[in-house]
C-alpha atoms as a PDB file:
ATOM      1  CA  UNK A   1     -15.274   2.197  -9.002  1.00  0.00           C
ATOM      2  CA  UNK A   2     -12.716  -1.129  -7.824  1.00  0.00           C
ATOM      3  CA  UNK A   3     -14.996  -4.342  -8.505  1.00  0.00           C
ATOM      4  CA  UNK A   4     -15.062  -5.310  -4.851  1.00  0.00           C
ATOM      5  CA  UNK A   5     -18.157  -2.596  -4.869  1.00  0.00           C
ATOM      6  CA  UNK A   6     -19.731  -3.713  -7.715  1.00  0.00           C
ATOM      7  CA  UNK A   7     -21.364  -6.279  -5.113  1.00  0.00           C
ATOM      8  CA  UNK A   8     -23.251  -4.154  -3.292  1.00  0.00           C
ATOM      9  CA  UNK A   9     -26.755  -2.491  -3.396  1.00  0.00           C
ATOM     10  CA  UNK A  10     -27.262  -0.310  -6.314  1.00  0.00           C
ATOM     11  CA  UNK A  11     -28.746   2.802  -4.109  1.00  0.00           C
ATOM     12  CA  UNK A  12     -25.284   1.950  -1.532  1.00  0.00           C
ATOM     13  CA  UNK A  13     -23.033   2.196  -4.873  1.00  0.00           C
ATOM     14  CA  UNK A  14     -24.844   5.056  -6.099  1.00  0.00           C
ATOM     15  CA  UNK A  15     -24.612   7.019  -2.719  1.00  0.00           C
ATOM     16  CA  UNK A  16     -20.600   6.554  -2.474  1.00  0.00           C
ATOM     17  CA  UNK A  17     -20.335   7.595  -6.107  1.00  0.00           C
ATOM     18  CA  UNK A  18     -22.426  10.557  -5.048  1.00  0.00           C
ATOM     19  CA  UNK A  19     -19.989  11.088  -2.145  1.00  0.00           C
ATOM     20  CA  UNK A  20     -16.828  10.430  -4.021  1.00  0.00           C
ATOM     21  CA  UNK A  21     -18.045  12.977  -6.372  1.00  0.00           C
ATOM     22  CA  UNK A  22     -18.462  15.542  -3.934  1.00  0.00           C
ATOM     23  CA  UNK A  23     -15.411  15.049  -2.025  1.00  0.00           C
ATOM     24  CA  UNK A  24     -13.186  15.258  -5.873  1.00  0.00           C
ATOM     25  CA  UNK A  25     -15.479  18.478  -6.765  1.00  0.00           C
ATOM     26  CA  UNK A  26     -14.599  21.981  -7.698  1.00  0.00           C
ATOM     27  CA  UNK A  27     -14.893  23.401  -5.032  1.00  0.00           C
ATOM     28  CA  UNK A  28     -12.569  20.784  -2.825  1.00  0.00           C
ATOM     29  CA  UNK A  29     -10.212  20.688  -5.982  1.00  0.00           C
ATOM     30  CA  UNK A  30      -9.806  24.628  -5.161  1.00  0.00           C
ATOM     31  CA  UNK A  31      -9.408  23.851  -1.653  1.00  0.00           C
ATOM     32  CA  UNK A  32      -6.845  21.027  -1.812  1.00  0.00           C
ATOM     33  CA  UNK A  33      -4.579  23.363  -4.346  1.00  0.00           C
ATOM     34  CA  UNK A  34      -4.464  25.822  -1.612  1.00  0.00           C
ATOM     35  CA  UNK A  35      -3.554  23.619   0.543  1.00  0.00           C
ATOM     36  CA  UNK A  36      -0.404  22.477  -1.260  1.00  0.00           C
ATOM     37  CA  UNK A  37      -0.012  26.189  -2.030  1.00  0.00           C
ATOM     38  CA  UNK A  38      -0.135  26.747   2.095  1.00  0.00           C
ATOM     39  CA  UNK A  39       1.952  23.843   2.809  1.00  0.00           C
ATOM     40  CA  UNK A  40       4.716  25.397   0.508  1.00  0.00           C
ATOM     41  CA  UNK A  41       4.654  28.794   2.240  1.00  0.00           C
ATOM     42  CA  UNK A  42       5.180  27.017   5.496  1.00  0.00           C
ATOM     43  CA  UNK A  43       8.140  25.000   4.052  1.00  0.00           C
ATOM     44  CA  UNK A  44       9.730  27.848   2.468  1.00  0.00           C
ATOM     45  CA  UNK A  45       9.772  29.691   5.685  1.00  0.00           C
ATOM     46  CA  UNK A  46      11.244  27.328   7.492  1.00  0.00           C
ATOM     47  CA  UNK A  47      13.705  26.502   4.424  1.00  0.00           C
ATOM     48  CA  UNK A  48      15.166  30.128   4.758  1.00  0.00           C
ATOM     49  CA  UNK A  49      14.801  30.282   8.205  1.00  0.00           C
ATOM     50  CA  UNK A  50      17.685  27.566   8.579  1.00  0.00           C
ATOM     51  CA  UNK A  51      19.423  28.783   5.750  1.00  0.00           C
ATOM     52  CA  UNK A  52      19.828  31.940   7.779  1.00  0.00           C
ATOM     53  CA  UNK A  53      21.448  30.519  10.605  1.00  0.00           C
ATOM     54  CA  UNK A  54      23.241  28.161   8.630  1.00  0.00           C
ATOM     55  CA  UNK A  55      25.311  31.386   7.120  1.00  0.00           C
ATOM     56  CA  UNK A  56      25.393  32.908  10.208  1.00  0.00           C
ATOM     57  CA  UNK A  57      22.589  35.532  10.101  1.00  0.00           C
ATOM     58  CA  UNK A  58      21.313  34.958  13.072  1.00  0.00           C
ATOM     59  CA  UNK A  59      17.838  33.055  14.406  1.00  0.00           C
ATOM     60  CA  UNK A  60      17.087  30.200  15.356  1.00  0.00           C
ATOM     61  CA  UNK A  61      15.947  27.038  13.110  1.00  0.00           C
ATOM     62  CA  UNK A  62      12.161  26.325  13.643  1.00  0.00           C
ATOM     63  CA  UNK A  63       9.168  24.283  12.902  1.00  0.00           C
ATOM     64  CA  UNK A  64       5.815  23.999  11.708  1.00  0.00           C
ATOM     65  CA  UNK A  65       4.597  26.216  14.781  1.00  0.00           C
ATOM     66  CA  UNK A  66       7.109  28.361  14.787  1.00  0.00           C
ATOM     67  CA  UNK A  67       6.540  29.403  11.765  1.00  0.00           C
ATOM     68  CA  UNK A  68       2.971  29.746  12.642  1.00  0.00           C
ATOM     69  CA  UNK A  69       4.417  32.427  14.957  1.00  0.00           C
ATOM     70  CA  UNK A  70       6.588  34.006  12.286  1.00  0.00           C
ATOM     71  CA  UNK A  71       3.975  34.832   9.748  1.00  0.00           C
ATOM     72  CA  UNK A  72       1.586  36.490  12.679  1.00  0.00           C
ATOM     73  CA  UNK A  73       4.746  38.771  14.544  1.00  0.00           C
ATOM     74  CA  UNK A  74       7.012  39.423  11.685  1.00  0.00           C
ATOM     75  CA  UNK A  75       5.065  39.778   8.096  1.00  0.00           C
ATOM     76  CA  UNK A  76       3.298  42.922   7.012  1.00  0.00           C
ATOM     77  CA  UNK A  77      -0.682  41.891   7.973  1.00  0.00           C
ATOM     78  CA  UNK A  78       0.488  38.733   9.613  1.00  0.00           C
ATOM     79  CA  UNK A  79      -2.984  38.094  11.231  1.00  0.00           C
ATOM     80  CA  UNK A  80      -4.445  38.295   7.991  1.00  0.00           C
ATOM     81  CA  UNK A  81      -1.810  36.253   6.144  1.00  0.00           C
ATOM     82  CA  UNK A  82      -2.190  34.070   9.050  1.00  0.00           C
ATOM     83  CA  UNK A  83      -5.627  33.674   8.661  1.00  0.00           C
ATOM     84  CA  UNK A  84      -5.208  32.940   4.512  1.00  0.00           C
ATOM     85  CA  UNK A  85      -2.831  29.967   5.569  1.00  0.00           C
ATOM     86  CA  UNK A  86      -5.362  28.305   8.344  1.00  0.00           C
ATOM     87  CA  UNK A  87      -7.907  28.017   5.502  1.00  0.00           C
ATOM     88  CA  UNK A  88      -5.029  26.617   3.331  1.00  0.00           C
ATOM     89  CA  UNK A  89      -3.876  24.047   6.312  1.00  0.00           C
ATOM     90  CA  UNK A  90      -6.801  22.994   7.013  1.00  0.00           C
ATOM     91  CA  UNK A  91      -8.038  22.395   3.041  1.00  0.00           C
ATOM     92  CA  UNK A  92      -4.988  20.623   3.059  1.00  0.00           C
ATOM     93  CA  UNK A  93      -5.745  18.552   6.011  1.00  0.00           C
ATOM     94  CA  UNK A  94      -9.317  17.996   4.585  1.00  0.00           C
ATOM     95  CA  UNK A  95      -7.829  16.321   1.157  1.00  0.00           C
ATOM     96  CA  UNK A  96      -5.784  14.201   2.907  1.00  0.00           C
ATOM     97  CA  UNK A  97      -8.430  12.293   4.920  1.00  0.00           C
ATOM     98  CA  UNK A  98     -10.574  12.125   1.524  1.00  0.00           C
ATOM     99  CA  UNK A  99      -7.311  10.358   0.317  1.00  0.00           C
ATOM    100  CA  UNK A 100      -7.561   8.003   2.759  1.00  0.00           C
ATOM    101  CA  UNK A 101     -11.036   7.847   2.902  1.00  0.00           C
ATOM    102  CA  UNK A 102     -11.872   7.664  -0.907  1.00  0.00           C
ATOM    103  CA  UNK A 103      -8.199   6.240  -2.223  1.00  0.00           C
ATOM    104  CA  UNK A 104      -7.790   8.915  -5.020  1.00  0.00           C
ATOM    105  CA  UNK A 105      -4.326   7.268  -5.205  1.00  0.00           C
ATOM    106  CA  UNK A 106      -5.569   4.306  -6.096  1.00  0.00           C
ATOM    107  CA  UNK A 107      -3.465   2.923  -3.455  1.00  0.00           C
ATOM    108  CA  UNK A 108      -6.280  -0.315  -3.011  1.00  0.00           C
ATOM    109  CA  UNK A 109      -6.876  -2.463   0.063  1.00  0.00           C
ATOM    110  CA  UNK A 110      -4.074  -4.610   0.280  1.00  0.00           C
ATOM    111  CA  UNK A 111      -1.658  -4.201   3.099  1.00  0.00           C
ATOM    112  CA  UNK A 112       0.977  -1.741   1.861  1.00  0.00           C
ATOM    113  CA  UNK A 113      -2.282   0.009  -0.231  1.00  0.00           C
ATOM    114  CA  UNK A 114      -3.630   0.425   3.456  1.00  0.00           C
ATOM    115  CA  UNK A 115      -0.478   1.521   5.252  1.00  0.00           C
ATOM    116  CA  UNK A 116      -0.453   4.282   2.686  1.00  0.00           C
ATOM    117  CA  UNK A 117      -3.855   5.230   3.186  1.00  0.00           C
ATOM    118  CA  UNK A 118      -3.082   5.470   7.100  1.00  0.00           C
ATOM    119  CA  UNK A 119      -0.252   7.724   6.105  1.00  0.00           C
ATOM    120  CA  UNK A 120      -2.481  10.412   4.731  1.00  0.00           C
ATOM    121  CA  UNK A 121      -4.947  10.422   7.566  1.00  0.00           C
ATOM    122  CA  UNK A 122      -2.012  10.685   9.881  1.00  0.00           C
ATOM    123  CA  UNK A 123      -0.636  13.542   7.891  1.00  0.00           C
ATOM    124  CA  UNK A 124      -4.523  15.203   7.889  1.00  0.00           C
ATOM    125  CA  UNK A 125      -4.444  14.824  11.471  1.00  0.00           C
ATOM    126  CA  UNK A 126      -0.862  16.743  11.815  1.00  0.00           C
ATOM    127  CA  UNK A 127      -2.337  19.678   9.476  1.00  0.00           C
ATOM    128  CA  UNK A 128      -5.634  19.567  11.285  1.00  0.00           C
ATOM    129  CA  UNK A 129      -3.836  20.499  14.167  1.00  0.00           C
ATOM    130  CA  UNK A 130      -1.310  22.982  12.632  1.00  0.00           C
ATOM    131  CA  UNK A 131      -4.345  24.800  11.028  1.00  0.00           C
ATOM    132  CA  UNK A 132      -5.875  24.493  14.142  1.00  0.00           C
ATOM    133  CA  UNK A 133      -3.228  26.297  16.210  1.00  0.00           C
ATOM    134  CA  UNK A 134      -3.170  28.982  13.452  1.00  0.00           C
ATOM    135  CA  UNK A 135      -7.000  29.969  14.130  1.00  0.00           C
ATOM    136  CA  UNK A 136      -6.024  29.604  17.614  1.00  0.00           C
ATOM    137  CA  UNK A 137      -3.128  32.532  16.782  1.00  0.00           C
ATOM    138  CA  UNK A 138      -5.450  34.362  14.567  1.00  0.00           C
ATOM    139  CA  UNK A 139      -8.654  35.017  17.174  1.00  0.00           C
ATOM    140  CA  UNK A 140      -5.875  35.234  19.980  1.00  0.00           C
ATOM    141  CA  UNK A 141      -7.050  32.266  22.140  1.00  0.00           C
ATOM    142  CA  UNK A 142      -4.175  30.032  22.258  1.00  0.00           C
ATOM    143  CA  UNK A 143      -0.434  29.870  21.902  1.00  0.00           C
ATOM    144  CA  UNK A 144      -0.873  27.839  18.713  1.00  0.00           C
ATOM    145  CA  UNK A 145       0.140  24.519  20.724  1.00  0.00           C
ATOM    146  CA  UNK A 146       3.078  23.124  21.109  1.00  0.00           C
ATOM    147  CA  UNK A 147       6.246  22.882  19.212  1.00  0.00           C
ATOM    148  CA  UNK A 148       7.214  19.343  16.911  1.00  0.00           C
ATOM    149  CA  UNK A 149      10.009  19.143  19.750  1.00  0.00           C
ATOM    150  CA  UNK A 150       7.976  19.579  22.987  1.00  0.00           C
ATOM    151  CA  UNK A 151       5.265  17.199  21.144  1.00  0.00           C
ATOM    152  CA  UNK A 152       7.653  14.262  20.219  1.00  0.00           C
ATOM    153  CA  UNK A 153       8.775  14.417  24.002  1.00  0.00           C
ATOM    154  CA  UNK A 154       5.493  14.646  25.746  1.00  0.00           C
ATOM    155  CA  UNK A 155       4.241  11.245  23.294  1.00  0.00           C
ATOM    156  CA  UNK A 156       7.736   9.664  23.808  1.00  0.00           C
ATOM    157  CA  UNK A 157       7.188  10.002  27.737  1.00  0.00           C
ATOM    158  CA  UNK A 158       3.730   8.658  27.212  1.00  0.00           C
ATOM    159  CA  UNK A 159       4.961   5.720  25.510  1.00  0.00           C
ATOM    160  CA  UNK A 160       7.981   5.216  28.036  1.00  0.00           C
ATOM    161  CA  UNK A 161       5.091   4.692  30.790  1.00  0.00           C
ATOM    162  CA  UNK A 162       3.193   2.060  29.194  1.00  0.00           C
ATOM    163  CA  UNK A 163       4.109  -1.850  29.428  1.00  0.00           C
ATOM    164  CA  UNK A 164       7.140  -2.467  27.636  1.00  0.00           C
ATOM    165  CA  UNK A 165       6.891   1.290  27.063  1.00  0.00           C
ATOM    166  CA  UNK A 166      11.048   1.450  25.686  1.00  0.00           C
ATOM    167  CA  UNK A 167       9.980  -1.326  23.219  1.00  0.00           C
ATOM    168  CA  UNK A 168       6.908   0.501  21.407  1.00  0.00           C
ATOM    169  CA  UNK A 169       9.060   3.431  21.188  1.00  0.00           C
ATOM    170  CA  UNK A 170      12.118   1.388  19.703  1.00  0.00           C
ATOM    171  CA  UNK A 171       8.980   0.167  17.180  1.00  0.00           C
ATOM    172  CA  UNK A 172       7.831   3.988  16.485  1.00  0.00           C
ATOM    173  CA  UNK A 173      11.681   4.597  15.829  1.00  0.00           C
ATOM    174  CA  UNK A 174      11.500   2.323  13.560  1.00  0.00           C
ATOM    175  CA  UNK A 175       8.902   2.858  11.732  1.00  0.00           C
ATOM    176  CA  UNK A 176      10.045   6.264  11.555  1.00  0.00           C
ATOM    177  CA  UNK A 177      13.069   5.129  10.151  1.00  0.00           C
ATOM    178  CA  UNK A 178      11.002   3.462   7.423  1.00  0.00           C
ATOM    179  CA  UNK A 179       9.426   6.565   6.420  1.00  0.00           C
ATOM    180  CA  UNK A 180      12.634   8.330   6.146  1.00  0.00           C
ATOM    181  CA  UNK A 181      13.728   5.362   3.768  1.00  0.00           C
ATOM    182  CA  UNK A 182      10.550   5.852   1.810  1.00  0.00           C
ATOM    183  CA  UNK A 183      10.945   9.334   1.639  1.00  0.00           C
ATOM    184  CA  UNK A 184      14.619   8.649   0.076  1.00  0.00           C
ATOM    185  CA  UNK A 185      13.011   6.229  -2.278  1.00  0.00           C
ATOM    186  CA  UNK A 186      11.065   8.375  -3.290  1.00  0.00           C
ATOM    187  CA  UNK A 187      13.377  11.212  -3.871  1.00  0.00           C
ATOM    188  CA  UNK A 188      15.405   8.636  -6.009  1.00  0.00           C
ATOM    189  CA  UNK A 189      12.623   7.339  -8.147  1.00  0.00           C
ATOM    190  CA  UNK A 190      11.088  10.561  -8.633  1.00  0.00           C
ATOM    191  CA  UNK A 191       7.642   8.546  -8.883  1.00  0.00           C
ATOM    192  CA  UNK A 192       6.279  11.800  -7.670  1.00  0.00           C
ATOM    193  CA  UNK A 193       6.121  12.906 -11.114  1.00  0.00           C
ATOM    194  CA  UNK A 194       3.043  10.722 -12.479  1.00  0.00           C
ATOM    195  CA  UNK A 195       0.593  12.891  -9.560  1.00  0.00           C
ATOM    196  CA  UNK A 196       1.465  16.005 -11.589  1.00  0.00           C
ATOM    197  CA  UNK A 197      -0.435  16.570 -15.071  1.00  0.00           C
ATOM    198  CA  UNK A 198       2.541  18.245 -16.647  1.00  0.00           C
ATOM    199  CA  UNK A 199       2.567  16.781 -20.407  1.00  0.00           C
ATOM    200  CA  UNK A 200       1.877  20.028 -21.728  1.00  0.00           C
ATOM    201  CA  UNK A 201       4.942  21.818 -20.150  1.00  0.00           C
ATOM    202  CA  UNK A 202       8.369  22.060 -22.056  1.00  0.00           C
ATOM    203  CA  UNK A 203      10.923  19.707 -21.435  1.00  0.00           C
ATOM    204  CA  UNK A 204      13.234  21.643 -19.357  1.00  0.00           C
ATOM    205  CA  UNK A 205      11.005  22.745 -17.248  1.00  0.00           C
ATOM    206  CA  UNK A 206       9.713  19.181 -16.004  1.00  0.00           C
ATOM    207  CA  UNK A 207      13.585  18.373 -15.527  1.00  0.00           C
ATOM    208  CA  UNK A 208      13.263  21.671 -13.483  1.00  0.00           C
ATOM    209  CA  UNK A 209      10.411  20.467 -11.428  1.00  0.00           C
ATOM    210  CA  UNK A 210      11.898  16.582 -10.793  1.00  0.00           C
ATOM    211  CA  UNK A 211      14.631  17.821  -9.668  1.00  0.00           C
ATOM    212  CA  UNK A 212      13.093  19.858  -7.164  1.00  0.00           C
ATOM    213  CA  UNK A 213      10.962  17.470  -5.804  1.00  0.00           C
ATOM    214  CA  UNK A 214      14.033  14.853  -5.604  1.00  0.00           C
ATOM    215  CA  UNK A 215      16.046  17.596  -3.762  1.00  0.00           C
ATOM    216  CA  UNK A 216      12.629  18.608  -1.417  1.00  0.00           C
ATOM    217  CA  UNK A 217      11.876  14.958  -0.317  1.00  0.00           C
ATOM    218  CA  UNK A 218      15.953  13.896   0.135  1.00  0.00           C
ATOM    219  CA  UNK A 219      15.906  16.818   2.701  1.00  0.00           C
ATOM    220  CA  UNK A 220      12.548  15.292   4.683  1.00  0.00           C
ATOM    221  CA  UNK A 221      14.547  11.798   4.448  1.00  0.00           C
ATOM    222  CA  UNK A 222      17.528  13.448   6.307  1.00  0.00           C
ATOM    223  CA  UNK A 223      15.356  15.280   8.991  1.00  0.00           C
ATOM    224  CA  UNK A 224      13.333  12.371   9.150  1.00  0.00           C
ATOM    225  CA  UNK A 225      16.057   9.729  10.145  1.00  0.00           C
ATOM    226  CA  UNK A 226      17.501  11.875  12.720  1.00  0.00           C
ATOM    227  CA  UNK A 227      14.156  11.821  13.880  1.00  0.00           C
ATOM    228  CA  UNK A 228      13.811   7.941  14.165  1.00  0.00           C
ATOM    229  CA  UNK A 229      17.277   7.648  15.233  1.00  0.00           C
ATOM    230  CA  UNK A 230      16.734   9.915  18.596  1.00  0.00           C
ATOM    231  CA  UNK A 231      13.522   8.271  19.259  1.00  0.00           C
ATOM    232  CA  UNK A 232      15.318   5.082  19.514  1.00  0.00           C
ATOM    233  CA  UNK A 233      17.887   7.054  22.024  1.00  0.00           C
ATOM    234  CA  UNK A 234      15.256   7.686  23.964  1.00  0.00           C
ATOM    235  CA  UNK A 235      14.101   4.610  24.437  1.00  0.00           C
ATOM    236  CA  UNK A 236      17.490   2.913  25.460  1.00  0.00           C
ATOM    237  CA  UNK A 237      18.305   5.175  27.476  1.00  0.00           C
ATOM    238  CA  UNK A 238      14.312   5.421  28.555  1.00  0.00           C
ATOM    239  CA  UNK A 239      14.643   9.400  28.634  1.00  0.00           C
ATOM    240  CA  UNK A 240      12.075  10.817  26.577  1.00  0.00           C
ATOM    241  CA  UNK A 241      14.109  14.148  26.483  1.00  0.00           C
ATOM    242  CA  UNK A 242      16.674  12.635  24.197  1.00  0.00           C
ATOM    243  CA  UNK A 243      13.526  12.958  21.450  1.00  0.00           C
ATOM    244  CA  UNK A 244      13.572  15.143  19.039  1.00  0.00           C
ATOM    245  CA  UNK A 245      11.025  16.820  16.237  1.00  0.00           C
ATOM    246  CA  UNK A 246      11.538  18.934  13.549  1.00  0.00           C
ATOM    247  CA  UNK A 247      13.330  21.475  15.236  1.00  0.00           C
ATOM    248  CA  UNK A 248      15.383  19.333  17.067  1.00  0.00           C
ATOM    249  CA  UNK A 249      16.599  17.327  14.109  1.00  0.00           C
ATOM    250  CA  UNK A 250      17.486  20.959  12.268  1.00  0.00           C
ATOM    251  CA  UNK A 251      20.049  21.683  15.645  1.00  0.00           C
ATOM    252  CA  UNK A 252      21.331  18.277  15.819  1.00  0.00           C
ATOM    253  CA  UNK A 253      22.467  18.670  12.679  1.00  0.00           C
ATOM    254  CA  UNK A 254      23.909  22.509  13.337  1.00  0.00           C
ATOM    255  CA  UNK A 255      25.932  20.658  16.226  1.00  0.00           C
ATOM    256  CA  UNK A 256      27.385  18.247  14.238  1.00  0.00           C
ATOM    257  CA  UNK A 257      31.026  18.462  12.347  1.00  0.00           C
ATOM    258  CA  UNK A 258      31.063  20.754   9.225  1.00  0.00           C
ATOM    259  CA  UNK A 259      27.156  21.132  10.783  1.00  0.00           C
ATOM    260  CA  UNK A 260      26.748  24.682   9.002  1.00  0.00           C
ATOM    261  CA  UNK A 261      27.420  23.248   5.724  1.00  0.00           C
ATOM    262  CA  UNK A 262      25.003  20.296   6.638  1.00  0.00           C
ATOM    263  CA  UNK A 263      22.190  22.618   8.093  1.00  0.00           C
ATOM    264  CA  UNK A 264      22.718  24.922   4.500  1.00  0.00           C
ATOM    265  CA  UNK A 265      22.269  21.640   2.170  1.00  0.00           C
ATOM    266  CA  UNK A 266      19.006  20.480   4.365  1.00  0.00           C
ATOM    267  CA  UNK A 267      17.850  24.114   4.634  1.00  0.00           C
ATOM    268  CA  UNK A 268      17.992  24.642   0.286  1.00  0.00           C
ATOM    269  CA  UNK A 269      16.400  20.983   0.232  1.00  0.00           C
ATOM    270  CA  UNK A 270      13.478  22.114   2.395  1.00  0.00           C
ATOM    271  CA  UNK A 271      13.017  25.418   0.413  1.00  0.00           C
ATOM    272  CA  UNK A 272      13.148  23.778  -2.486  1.00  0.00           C
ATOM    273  CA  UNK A 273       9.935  21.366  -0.822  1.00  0.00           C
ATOM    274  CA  UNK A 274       8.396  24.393  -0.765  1.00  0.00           C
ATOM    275  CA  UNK A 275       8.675  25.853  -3.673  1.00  0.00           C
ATOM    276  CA  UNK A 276       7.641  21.867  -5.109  1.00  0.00           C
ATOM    277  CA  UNK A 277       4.334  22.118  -3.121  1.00  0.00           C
ATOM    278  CA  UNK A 278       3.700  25.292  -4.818  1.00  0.00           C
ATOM    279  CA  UNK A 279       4.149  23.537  -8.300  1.00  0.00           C
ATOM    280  CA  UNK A 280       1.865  21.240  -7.065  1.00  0.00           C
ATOM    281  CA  UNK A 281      -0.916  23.540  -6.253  1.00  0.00           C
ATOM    282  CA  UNK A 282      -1.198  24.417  -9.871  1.00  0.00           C
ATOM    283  CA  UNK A 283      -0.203  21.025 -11.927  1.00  0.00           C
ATOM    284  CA  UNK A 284      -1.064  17.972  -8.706  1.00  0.00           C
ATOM    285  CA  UNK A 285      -4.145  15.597  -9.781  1.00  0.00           C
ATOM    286  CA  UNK A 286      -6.511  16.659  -7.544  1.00  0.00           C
ATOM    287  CA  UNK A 287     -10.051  16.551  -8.918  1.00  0.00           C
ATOM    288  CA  UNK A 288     -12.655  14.170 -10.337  1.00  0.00           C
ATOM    289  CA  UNK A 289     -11.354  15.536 -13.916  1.00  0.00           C
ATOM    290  CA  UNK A 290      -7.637  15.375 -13.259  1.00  0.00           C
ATOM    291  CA  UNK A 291      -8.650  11.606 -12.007  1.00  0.00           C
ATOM    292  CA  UNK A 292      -9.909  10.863 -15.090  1.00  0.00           C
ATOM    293  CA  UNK A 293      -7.080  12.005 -16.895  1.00  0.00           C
ATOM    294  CA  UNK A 294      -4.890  10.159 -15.036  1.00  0.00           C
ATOM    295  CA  UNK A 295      -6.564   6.578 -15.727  1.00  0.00           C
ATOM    296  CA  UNK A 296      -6.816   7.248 -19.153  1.00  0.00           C
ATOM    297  CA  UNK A 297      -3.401   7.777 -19.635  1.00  0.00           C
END
């Protein structure tokens, strides 16, 4: 517990350490580790996916919610497997917010502790609603919502409408940008490492998994800072159509010169995100015990 708590009411400490407990659990350690697991199906789909256009195989590069509608219309059982990877998004979704909410990071409450916190609740809220769109597919009430393209453009063309509406998108273009940066950071570091509780593997095989993980988050930074870079387009040239999501980023960079070769270097990158989130459902720090671990260490 941080000594900033250590001021307050005994029964008040010993009902957060009851809820911290709870939220770090068994049973939410289970959940969180499928969540990784599900967030690395959903990046290896949309890894080969591009890789398939990018030889020429035909397709079309997709998203989050396309591949939503890829599992259900083109996998053996795809309501079923569907259904597996809802309950995976949304356990997902659930750990983030208890990141932010709890800081199992131990990010801490200064300012850059805080803007990190907000960064997992914003990513809970973006696999709250992909999980959401999933059940949506499952039970056959909705479309699954709409695509990272369609959605950057309908919240670009909110923006553009609001006072000084080109200047707060220029500002979400930028902090996009900063992501994108972070995301390269991080890929360079490799900090990424001390979340997974690898000691006991052999030494080749943690190379193995580093670089991975550098190769997985590079490929976010690239899609990423096309991202940022189009939002600020839109907002000089105050067209919210010029913005572009996931998708869009993955055709900008088709259309661009030598962009097969650059869509086939981003599309092995994003597998290979995948297949890192599925190394992190076994070996990422997730529970009260892993925690522990961690601190001791």
């Amino acid at each position: 517990m941080s000594k900033s708590n250590t001021s307050l009411p005994r029964n008040v400490q010993n009902a957060e350490r009851g809820a911290r407990n709870a939220a770090t659990g068994p049973w939410m350690t289970v959940l969180a580790r499928f969540g990784y697991a599900a967030k690395g199906v959903v990046y290896l789909i949309i890894g080969g996916i591009a890789a398939q256009v990018a030889i020429g195989a035909g397709g079309a590069v997709t998203d989050q919610k396309g591949v939503l509608h890829t599992i259900i219309a083109q996998q053996p059982f795809g309501p079923i497997l569907l259904g597996v990877v809802a309950v995976g998004l949304f356990g997902f979704a659930l750990w983030c917010f208890i990141q932010a909410v709890f800081d199992t990071e131990g990010k801490g409450t200064s300012a850059k502790g805080l803007i990190a916190r907000i960064g997992y609740a914003a990513v809970g809220i973006t696999y709250a609603a992909l999980a959401y769109g999933a059940f949506q597919l499952v039970v056959g009430s909705g479309s699954g919502g709409k695509g990272s393209n369609a959605s950057t453009q309908d919240g670009t063309a909110l923006l553009l409408k609001q006072p000084f509406g080109p200047a707060l998108v220029i500002i979400v273009g930028l902090l996009v940008l900063g992501v994108a940066c972070y995301l390269f950071y991080t890929a360079y570091a490799a900090k990424f490492q001390a979340q997974l509780n690898v000691a006991t593997l052999p030494v080749q095989v943690k190379k193995w998994i580093i670089a991975i993980g550098r190769a997985g988050y590079a490929a976010l930074g690239v899609v990423t800072i096309i991202i940022g870079i189009f939002l600020i387009v839109a907002a000089f040239q105050n067209n919210a159509s010029q913005a572009k999501g996931l998708d869009g980023a993955l055709q900008e960079l088709a259309h661009q010169r030598f962009g097969q070769v650059l869509l086939g270097v981003v599309a092995v990158g994003l597998f290979a995100y995948g297949v890192y989130s599925l190394v992190e459902a076994r070996y990422r720090r997730v529970g009260k015990a892993d925690q522990e671990v961690s601190t001791s260490q």
